[in-house]
C-alpha atoms as a PDB file:
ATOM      1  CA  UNK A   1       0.000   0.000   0.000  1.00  0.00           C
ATOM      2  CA  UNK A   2       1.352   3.808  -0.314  1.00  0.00           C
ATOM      3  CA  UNK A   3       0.039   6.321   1.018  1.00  0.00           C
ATOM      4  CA  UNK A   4       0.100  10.399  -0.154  1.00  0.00           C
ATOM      5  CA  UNK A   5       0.405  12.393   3.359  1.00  0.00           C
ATOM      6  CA  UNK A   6       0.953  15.834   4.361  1.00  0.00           C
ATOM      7  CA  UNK A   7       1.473  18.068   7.710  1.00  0.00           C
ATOM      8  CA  UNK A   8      -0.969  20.012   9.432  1.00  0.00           C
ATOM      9  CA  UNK A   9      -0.768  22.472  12.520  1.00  0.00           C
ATOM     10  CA  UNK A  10      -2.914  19.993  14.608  1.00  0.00           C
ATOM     11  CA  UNK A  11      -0.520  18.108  17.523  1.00  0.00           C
ATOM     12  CA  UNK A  12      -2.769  15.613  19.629  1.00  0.00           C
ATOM     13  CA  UNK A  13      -1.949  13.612  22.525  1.00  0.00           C
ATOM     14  CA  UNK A  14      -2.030   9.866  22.603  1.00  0.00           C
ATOM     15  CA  UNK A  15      -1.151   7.835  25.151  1.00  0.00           C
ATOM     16  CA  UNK A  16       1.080  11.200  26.581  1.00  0.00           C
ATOM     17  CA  UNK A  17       3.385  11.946  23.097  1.00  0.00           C
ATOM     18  CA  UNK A  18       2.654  14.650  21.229  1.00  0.00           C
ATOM     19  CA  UNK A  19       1.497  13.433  17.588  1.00  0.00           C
ATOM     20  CA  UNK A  20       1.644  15.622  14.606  1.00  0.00           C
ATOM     21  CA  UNK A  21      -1.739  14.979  12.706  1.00  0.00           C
ATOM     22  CA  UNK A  22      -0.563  14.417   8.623  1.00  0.00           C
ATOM     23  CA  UNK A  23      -3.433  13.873   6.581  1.00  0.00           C
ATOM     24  CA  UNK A  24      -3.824  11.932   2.407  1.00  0.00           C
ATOM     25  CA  UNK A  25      -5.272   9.228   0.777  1.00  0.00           C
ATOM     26  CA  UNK A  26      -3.885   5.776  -0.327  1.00  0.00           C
ATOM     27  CA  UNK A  27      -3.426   5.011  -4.024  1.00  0.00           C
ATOM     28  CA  UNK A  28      -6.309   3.868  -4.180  1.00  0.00           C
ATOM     29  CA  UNK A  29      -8.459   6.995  -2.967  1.00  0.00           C
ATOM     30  CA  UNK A  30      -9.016   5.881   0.658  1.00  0.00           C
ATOM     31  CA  UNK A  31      -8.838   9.582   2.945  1.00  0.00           C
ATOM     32  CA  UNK A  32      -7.002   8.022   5.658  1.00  0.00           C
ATOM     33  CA  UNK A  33      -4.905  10.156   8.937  1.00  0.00           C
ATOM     34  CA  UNK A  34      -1.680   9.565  10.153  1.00  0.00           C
ATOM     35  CA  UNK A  35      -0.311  10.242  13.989  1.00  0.00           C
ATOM     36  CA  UNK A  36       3.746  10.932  13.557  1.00  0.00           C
ATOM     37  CA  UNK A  37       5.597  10.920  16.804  1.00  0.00           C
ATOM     38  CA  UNK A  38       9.282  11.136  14.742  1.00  0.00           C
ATOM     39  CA  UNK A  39       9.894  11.533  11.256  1.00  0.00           C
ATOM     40  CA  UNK A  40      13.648  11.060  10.476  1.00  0.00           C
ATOM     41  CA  UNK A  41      16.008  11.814   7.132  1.00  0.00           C
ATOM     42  CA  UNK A  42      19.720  10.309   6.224  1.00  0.00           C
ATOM     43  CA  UNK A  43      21.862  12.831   7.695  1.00  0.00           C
ATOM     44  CA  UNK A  44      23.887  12.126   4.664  1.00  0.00           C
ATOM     45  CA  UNK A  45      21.445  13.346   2.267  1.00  0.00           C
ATOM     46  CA  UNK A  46      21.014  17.276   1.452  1.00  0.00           C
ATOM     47  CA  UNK A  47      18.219  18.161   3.997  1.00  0.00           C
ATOM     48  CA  UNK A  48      17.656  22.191   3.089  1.00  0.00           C
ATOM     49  CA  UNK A  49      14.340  21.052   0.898  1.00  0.00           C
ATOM     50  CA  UNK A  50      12.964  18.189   3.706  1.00  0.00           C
ATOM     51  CA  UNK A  51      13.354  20.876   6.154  1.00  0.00           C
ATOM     52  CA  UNK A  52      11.818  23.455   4.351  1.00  0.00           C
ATOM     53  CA  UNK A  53       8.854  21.470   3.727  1.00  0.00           C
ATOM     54  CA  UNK A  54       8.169  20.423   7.064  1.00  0.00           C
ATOM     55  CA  UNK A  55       7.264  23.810   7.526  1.00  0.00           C
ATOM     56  CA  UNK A  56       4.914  24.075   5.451  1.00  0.00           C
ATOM     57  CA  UNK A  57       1.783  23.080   7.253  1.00  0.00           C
ATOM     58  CA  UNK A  58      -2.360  23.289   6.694  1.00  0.00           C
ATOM     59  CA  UNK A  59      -5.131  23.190   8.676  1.00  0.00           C
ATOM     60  CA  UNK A  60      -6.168  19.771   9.506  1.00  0.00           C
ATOM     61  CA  UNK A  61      -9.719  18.193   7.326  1.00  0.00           C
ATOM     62  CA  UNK A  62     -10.429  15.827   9.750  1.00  0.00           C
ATOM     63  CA  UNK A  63     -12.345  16.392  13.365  1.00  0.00           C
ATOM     64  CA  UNK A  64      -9.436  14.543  14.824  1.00  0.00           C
ATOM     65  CA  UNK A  65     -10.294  16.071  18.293  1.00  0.00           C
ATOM     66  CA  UNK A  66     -12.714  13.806  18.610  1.00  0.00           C
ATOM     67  CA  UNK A  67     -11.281  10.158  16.752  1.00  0.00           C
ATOM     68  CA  UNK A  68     -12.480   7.410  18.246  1.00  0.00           C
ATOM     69  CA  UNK A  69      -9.333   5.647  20.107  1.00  0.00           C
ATOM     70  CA  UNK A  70     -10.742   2.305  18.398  1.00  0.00           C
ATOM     71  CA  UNK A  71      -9.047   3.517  15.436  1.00  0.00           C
ATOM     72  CA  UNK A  72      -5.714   3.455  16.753  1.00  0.00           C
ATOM     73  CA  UNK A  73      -3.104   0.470  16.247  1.00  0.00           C
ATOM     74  CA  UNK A  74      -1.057  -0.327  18.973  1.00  0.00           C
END
């Protein structure tokens, strides 16, 4: 499966970490969320674009205040 995501200013807390809520759809059309806790790069690599981009940042689509925890996977 691959999924399309991209950052939004909403931060939740699950399970007490601060999440970063991305939002996108799967290949095949499927609006999904994602909770990211870390995201990491090769140090290696030229980061000036990555980091750039992480800034960039939308208001979240989804009512993720209220998710239902059910959706989770621990």
């Amino acid at each position: 499966m691959i999924v399309h995501l991209h950052n939004t200013t909403k931060i939740v807390d699950i399970n007490d970490v601060p999440a970063r809520v991305w939002e996108g759809h799967t290949d095949g059309g499927v609006p999904v969320i994602a909770f990211i806790t870390r995201l990491a790069a090769d140090h290696g690599a030229d980061l000036a674009e990555f980091t750039a981009e992480l800034q960039e940042m939308s208001p979240p689509n989804f009512a993720v205040q209220s998710w239902p925890a059910r959706m989770f996977i621990d």
